[in-house]
C-alpha atoms as a PDB file:
ATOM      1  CA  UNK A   1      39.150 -16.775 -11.281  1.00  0.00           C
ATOM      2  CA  UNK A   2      40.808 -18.059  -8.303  1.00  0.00           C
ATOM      3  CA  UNK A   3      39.486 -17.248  -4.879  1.00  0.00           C
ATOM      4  CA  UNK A   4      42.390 -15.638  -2.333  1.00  0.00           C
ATOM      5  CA  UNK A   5      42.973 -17.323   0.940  1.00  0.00           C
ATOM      6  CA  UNK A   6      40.491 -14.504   2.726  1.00  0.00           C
ATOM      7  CA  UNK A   7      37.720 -15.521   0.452  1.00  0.00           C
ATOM      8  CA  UNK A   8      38.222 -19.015   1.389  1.00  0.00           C
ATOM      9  CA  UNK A   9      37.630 -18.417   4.474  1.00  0.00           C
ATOM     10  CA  UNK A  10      34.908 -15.831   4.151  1.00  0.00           C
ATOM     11  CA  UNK A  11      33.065 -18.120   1.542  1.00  0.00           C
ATOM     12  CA  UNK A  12      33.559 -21.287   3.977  1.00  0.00           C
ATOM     13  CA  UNK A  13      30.382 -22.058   4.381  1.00  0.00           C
ATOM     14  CA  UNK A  14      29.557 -22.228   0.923  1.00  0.00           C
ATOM     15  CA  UNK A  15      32.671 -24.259  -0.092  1.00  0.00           C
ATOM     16  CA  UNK A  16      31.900 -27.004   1.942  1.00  0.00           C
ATOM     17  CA  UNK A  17      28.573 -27.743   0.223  1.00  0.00           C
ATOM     18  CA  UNK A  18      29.064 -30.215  -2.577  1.00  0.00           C
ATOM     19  CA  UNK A  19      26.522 -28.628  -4.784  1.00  0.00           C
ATOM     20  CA  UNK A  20      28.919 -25.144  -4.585  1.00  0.00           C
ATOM     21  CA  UNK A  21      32.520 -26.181  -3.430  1.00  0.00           C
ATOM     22  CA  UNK A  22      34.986 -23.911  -4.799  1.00  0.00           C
ATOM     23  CA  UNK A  23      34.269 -23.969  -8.202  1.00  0.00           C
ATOM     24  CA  UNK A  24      31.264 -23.077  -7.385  1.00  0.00           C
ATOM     25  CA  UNK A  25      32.060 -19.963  -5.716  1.00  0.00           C
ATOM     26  CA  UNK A  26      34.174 -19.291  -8.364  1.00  0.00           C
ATOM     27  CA  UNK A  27      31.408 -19.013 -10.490  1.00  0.00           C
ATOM     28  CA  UNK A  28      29.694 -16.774  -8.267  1.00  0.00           C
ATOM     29  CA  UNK A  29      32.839 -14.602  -8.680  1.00  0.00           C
ATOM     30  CA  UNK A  30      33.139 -14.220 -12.136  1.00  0.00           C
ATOM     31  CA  UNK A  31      29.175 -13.544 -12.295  1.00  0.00           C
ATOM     32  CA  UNK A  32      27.860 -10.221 -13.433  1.00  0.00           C
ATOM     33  CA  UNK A  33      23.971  -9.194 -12.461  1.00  0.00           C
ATOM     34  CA  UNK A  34      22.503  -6.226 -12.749  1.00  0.00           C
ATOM     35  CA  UNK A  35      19.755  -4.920 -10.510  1.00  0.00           C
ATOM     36  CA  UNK A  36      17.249  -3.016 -11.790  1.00  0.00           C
ATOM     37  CA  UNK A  37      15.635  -1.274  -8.104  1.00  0.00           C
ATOM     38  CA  UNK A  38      17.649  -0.356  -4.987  1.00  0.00           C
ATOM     39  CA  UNK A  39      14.437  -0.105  -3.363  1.00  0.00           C
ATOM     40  CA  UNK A  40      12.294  -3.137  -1.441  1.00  0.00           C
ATOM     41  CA  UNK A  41      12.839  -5.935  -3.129  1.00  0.00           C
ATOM     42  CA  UNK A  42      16.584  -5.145  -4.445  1.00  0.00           C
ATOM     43  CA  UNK A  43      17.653  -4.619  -1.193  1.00  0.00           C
ATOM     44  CA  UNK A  44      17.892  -8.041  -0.131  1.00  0.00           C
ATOM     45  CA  UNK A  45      18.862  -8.616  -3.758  1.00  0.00           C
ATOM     46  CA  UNK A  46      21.575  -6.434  -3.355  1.00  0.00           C
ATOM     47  CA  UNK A  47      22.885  -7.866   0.454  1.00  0.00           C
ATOM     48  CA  UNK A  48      22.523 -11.500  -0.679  1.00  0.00           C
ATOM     49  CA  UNK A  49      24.081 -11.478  -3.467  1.00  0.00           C
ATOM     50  CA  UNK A  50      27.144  -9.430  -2.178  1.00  0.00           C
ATOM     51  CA  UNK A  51      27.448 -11.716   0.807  1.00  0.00           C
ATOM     52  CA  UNK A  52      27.476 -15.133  -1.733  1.00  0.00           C
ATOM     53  CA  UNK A  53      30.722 -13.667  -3.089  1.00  0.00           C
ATOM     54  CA  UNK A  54      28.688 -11.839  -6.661  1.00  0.00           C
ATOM     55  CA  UNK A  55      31.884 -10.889  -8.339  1.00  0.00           C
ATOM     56  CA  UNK A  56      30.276  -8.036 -10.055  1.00  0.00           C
ATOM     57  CA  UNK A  57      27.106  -6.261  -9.481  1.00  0.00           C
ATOM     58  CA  UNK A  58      25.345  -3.403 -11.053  1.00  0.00           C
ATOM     59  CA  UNK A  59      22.662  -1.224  -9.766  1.00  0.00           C
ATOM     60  CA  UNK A  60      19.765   0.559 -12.003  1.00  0.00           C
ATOM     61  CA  UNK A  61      17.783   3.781 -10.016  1.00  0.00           C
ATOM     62  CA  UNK A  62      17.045   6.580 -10.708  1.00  0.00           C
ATOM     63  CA  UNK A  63      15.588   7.155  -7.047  1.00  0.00           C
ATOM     64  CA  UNK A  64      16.949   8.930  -3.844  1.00  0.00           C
ATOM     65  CA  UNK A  65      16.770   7.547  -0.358  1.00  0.00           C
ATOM     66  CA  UNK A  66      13.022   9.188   1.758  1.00  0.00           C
ATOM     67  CA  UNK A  67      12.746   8.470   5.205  1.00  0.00           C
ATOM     68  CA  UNK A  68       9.547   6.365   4.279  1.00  0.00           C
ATOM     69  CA  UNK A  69      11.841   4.084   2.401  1.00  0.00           C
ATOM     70  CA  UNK A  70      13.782   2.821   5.149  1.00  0.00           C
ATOM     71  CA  UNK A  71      10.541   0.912   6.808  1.00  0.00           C
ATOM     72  CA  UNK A  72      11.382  -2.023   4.010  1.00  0.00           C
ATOM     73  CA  UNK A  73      14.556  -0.646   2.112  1.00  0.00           C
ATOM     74  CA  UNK A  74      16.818  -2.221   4.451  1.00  0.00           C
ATOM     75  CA  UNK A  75      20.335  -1.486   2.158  1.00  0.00           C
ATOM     76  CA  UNK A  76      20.317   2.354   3.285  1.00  0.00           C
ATOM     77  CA  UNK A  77      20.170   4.011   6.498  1.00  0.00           C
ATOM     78  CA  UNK A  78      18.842   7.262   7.952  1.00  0.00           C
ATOM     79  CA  UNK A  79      21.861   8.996   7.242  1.00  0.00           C
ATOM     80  CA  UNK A  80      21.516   8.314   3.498  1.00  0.00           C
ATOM     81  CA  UNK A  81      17.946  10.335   3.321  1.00  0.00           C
ATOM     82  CA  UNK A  82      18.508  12.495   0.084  1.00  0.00           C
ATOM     83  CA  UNK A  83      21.700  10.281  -1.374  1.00  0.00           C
ATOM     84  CA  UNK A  84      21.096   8.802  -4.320  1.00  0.00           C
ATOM     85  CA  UNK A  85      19.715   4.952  -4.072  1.00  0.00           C
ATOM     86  CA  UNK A  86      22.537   3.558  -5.941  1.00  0.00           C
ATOM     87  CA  UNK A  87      25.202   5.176  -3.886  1.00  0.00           C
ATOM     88  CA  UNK A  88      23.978   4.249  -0.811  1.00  0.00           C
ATOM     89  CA  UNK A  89      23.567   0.886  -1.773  1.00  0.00           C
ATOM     90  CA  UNK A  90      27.317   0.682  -3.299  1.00  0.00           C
ATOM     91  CA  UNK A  91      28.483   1.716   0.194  1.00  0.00           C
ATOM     92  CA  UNK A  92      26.558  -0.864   2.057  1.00  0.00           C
ATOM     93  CA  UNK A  93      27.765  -3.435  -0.110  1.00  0.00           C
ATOM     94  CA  UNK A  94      31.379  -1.910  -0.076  1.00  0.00           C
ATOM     95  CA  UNK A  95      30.921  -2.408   4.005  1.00  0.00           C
ATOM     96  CA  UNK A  96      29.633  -5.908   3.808  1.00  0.00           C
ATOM     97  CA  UNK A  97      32.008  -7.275   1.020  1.00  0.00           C
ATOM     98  CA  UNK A  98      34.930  -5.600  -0.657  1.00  0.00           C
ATOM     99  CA  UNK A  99      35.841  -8.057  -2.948  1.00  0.00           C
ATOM    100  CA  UNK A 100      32.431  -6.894  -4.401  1.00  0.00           C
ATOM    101  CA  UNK A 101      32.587  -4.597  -7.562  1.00  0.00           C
ATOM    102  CA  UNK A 102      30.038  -2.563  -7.879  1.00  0.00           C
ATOM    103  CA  UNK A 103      28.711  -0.393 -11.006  1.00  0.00           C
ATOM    104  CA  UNK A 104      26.037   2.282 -10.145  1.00  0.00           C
ATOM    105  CA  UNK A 105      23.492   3.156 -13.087  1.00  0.00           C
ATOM    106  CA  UNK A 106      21.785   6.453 -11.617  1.00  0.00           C
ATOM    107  CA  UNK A 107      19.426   6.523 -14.201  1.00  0.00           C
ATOM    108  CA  UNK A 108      15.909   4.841 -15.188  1.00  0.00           C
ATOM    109  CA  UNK A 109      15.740   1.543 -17.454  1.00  0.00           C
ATOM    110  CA  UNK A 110      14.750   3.085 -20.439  1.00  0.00           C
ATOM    111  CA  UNK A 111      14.169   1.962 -24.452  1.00  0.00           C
ATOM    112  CA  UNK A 112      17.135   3.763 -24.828  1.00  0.00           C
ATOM    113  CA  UNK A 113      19.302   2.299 -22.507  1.00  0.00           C
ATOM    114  CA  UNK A 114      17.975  -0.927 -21.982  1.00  0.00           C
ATOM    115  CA  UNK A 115      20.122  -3.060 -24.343  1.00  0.00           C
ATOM    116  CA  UNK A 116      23.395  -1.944 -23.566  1.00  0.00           C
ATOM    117  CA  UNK A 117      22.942  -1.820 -19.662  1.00  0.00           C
ATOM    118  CA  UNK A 118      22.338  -5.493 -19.896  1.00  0.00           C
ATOM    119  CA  UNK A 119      24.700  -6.458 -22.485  1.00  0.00           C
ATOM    120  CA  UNK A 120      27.405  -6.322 -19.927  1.00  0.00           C
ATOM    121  CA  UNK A 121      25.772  -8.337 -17.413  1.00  0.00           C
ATOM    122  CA  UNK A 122      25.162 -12.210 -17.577  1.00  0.00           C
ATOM    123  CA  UNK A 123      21.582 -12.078 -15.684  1.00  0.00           C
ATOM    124  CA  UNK A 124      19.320  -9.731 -14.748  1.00  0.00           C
ATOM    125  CA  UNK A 125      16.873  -9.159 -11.139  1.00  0.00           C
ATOM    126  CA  UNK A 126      13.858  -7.413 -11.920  1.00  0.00           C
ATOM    127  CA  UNK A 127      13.564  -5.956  -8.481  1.00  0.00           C
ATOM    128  CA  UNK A 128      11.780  -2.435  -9.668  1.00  0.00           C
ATOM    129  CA  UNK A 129       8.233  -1.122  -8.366  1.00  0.00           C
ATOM    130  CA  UNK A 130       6.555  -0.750 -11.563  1.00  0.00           C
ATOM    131  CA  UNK A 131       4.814  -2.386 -14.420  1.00  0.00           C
ATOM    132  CA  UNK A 132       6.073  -0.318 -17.646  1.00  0.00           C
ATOM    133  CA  UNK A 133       9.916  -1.101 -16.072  1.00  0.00           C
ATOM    134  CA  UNK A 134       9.067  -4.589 -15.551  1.00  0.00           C
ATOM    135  CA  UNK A 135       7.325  -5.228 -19.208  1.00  0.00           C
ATOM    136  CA  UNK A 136      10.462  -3.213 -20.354  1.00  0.00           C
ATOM    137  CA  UNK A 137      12.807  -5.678 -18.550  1.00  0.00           C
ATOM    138  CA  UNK A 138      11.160  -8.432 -19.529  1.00  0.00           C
ATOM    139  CA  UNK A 139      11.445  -7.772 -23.296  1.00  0.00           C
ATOM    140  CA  UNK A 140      15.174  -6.312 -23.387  1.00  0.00           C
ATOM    141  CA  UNK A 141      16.243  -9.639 -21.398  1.00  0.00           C
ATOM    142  CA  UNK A 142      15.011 -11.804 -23.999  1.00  0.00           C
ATOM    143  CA  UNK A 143      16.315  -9.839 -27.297  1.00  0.00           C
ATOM    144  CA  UNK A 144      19.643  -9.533 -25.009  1.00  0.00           C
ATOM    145  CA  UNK A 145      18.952 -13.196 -23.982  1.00  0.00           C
ATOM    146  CA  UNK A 146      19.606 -13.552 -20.580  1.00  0.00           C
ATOM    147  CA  UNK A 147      17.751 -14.972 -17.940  1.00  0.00           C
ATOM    148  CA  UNK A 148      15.420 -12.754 -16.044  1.00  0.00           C
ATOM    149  CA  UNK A 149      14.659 -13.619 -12.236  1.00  0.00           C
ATOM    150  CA  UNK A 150      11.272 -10.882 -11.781  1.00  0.00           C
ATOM    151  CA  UNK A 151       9.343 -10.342  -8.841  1.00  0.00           C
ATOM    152  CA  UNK A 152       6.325  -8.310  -7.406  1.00  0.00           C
ATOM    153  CA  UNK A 153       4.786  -7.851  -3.983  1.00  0.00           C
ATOM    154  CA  UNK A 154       1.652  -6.093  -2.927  1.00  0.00           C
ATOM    155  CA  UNK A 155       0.573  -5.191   0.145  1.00  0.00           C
ATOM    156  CA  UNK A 156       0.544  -8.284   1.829  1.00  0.00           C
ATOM    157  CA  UNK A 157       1.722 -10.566  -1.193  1.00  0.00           C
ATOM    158  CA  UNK A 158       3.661 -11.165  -3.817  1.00  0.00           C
ATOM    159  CA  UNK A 159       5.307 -13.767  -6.386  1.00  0.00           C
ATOM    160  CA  UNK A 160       8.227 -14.508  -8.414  1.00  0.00           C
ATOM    161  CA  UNK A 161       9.539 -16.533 -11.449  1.00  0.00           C
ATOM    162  CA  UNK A 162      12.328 -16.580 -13.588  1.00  0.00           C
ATOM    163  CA  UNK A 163      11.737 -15.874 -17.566  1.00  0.00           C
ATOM    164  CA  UNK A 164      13.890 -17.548 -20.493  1.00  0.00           C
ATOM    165  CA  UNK A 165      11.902 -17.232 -23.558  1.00  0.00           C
ATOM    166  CA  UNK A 166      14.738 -16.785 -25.912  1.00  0.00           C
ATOM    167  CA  UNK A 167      15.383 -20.616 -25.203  1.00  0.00           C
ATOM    168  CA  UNK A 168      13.615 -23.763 -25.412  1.00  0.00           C
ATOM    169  CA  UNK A 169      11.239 -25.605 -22.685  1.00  0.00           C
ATOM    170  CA  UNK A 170      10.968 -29.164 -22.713  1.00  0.00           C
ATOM    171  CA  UNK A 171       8.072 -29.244 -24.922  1.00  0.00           C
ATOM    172  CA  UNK A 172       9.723 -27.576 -28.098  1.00  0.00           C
ATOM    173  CA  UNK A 173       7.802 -24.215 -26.774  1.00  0.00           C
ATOM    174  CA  UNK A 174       9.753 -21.841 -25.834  1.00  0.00           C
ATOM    175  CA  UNK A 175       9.689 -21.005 -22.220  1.00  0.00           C
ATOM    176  CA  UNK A 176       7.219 -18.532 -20.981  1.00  0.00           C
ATOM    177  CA  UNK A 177       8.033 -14.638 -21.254  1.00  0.00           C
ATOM    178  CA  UNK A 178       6.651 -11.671 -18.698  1.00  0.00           C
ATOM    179  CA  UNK A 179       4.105 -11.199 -21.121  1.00  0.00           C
ATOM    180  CA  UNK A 180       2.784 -14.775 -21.485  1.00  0.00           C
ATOM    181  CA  UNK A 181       2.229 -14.413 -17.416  1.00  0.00           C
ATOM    182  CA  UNK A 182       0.818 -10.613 -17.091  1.00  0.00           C
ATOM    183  CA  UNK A 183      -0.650 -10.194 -20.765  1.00  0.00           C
ATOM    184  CA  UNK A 184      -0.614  -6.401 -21.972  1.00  0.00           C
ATOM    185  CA  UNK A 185       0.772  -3.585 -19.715  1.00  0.00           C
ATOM    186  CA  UNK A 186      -2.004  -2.785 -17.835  1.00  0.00           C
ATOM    187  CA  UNK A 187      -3.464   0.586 -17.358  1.00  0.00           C
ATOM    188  CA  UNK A 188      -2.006   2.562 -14.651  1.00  0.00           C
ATOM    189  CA  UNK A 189      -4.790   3.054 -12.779  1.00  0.00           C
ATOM    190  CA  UNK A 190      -5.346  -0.457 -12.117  1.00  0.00           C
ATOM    191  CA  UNK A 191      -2.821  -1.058  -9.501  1.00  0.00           C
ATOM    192  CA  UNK A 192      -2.061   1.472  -6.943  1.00  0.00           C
ATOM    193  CA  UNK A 193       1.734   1.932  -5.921  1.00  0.00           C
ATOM    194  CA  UNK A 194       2.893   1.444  -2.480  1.00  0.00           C
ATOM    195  CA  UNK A 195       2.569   4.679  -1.646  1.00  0.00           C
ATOM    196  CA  UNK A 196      -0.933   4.643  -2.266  1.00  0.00           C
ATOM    197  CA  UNK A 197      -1.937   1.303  -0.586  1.00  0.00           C
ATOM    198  CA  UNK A 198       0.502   0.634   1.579  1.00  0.00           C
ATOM    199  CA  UNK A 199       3.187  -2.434   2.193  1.00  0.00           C
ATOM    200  CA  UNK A 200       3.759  -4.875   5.012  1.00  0.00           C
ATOM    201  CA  UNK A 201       7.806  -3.993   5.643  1.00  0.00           C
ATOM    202  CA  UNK A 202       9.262  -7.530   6.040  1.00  0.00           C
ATOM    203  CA  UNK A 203       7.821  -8.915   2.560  1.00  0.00           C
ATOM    204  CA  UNK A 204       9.563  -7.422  -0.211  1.00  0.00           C
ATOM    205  CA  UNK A 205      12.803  -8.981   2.152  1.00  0.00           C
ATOM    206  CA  UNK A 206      11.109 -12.667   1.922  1.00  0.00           C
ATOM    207  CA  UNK A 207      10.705 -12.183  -2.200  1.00  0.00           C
ATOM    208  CA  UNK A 208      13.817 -10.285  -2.798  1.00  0.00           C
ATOM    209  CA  UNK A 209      15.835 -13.607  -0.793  1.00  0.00           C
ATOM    210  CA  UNK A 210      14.159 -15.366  -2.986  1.00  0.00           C
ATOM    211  CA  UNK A 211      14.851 -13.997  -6.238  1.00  0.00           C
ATOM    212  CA  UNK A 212      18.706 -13.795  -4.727  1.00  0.00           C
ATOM    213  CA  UNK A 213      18.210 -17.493  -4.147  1.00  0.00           C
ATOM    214  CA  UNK A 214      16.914 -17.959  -7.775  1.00  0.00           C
ATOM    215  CA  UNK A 215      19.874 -16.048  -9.041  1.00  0.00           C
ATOM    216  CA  UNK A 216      22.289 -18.235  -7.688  1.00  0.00           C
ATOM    217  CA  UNK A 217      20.850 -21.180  -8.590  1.00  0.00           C
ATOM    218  CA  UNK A 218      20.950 -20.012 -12.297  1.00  0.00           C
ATOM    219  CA  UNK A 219      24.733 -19.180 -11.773  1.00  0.00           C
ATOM    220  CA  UNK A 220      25.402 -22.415 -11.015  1.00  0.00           C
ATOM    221  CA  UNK A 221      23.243 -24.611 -12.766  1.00  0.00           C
ATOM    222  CA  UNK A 222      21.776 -26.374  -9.570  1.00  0.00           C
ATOM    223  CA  UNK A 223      18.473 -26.988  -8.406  1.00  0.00           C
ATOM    224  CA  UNK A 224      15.222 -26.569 -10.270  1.00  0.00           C
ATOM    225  CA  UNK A 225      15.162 -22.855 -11.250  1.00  0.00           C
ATOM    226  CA  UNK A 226      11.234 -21.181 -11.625  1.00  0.00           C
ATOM    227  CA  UNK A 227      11.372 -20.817 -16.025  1.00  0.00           C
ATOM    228  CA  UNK A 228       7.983 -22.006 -16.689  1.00  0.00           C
ATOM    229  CA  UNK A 229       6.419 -21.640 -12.690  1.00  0.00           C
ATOM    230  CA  UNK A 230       5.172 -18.676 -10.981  1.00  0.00           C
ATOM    231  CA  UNK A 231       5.750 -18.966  -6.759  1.00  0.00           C
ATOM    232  CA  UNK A 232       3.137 -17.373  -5.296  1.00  0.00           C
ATOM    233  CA  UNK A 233       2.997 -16.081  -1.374  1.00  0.00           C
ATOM    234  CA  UNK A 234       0.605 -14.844   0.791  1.00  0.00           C
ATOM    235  CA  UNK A 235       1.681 -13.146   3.966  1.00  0.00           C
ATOM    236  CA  UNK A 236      -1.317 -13.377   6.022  1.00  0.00           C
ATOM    237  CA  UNK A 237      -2.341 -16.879   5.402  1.00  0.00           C
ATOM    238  CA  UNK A 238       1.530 -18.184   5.718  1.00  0.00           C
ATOM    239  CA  UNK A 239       0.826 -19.769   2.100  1.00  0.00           C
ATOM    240  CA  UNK A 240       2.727 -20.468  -1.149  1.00  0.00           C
ATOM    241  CA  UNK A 241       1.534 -21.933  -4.024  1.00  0.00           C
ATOM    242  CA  UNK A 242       3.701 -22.696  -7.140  1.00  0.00           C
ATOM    243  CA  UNK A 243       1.975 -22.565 -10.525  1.00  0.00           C
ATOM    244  CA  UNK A 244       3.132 -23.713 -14.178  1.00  0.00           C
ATOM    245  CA  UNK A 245       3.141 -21.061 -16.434  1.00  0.00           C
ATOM    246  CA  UNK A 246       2.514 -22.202 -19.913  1.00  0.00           C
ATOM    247  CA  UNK A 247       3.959 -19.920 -22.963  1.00  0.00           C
ATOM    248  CA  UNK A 248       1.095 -18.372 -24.694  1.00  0.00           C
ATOM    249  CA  UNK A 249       1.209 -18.336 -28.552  1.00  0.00           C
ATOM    250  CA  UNK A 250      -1.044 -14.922 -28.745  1.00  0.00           C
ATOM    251  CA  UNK A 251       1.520 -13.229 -27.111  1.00  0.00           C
ATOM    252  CA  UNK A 252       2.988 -10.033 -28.631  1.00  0.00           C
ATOM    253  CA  UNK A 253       6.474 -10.976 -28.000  1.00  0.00           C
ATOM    254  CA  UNK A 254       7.471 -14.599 -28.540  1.00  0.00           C
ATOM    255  CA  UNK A 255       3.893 -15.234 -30.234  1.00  0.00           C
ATOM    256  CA  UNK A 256       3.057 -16.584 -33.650  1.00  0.00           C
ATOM    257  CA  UNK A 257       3.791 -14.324 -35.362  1.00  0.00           C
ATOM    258  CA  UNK A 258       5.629 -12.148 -33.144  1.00  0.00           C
ATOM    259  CA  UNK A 259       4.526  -8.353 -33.194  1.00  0.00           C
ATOM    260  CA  UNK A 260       6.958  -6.532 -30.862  1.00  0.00           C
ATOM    261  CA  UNK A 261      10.373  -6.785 -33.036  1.00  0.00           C
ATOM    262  CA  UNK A 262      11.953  -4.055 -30.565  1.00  0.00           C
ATOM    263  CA  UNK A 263      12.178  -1.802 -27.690  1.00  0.00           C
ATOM    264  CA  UNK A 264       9.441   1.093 -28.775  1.00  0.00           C
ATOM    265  CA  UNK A 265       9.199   3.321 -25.844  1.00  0.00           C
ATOM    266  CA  UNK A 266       5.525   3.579 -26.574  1.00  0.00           C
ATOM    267  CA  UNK A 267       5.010   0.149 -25.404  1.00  0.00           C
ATOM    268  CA  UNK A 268       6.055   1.218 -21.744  1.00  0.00           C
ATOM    269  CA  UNK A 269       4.500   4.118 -21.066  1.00  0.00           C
END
């Protein structure tokens, strides 16, 4: 798809790199993501990837804009309190970058839905809040197979990888899934939302660049993506630490044998 004179010069900075050039950004333009989260993490997502030129974009929630969202959920302002997440979002975008097309999905990622939201899209951003939606991302990516760039913060920390496990690693393994990384969903109980515990404003903006960063770099094909890594970050230290992620044969998903064959909503509640 060729870029317009305007997006030449909006995208100059990017063209002039000889990893992107203008094919490059083409790519970026023809590129579909979806979103799953308007919230912390997907706003960044969400303003990244509309500033790089992401031809299309769509955006899973369910959610509507509080005022204690907008201490971290930088896409919407005070103005949207009550207006649905997506919307709000599509209009910040629609400010930033109109050569942006954006679909809104006001709804939650469900068993139902999963597989046909993400058919139309090339890769997905885990950017949601909670683990059933992320366990449920995880394993509609790789029966839609496409990539999967996932990421989760906690009060003060956070990490971020990017899952493949419909292809082959290196080794002849296939690459690691959600699963191989978290193990079964854990009980609710076990980790408190934000809400509960609290969050540290600016670091669902560092991970959410990230996983916009990630995202690209899949697009393209340049760099060394996170498939088979976990980046971990810690806030108060000022500390990453990257670990491999091996693909674990037990697990229910890409495992030998494999025991989930589909989406069963009983495996994300």
């Amino acid at each position: 798809m060729a870029l317009s004179p305007v997006e030449i010069e909006r995208y100059a900075r990017h063209i002039v790199l000889p990893e992107m050039g203008g094919a490059g950004q083409a790519k970026l333009k023809d590129a579909r993501v979806l979103v799953v989260g308007a919230g912390g993490l997907g706003s960044p997502v969400l303003f990244y990837l509309a500033a790089a030129g992401l031809g299309t974009i769509g955006i899973v929630d369910d959610d509507v804009v509080s005022l204690s969202n907008l201490q971290r959920q930088i896409i919407h302002r005070s103005e949207d309190v009550g207006r649905p997440k997506t919307e709000s979002a599509a209009r910040a975008i629609a400010a930033l970058n109109p050569h942006v097309t954006v679909h809104q999905h006001q709804s939650r990622l469900s068993a139902a839905n999963a597989l046909d939201l993400i058919a139309a899209y090339d890769l997905v951003i885990d950017a949601c809040d909670n683990f059933p939606t992320r366990f449920l991302a995880s394993d509609a990516c790789y029966f839609a197979q496409k990539p999967l760039v996932s990421a989760a913060v906690g009060q003060f920390d956070g990490q971020i990888s990017t899952f493949k496990p419909y292809l082959s690693a290196p080794s002849g393994t296939p690459w690691p899934s959600y699963r191989c990384f978290i193990g079964d969903l854990p009980e609710r109980a076990a980790f408190p939302t934000c809400e509960e515990m609290g969050i540290l404003g600016a670091l669902p903006g560092i991970l959410g660049s990230m996983q916009a960063m990630e995202a690209i770099k899949e697009i393209l094909g340049i760099g060394e993506g996170l498939a088979g890594r976990v980046l971990m970050y810690d806030a108060l230290l000022a500390r990453v630490m990257i670990t491999a992620l091996p693909w674990n044969p037990d697990n229910p998903l890409t495992g030998r044998p494999p025991r989930i064959t589909g989406l069963d909503p009983a495996n994300y509640t």
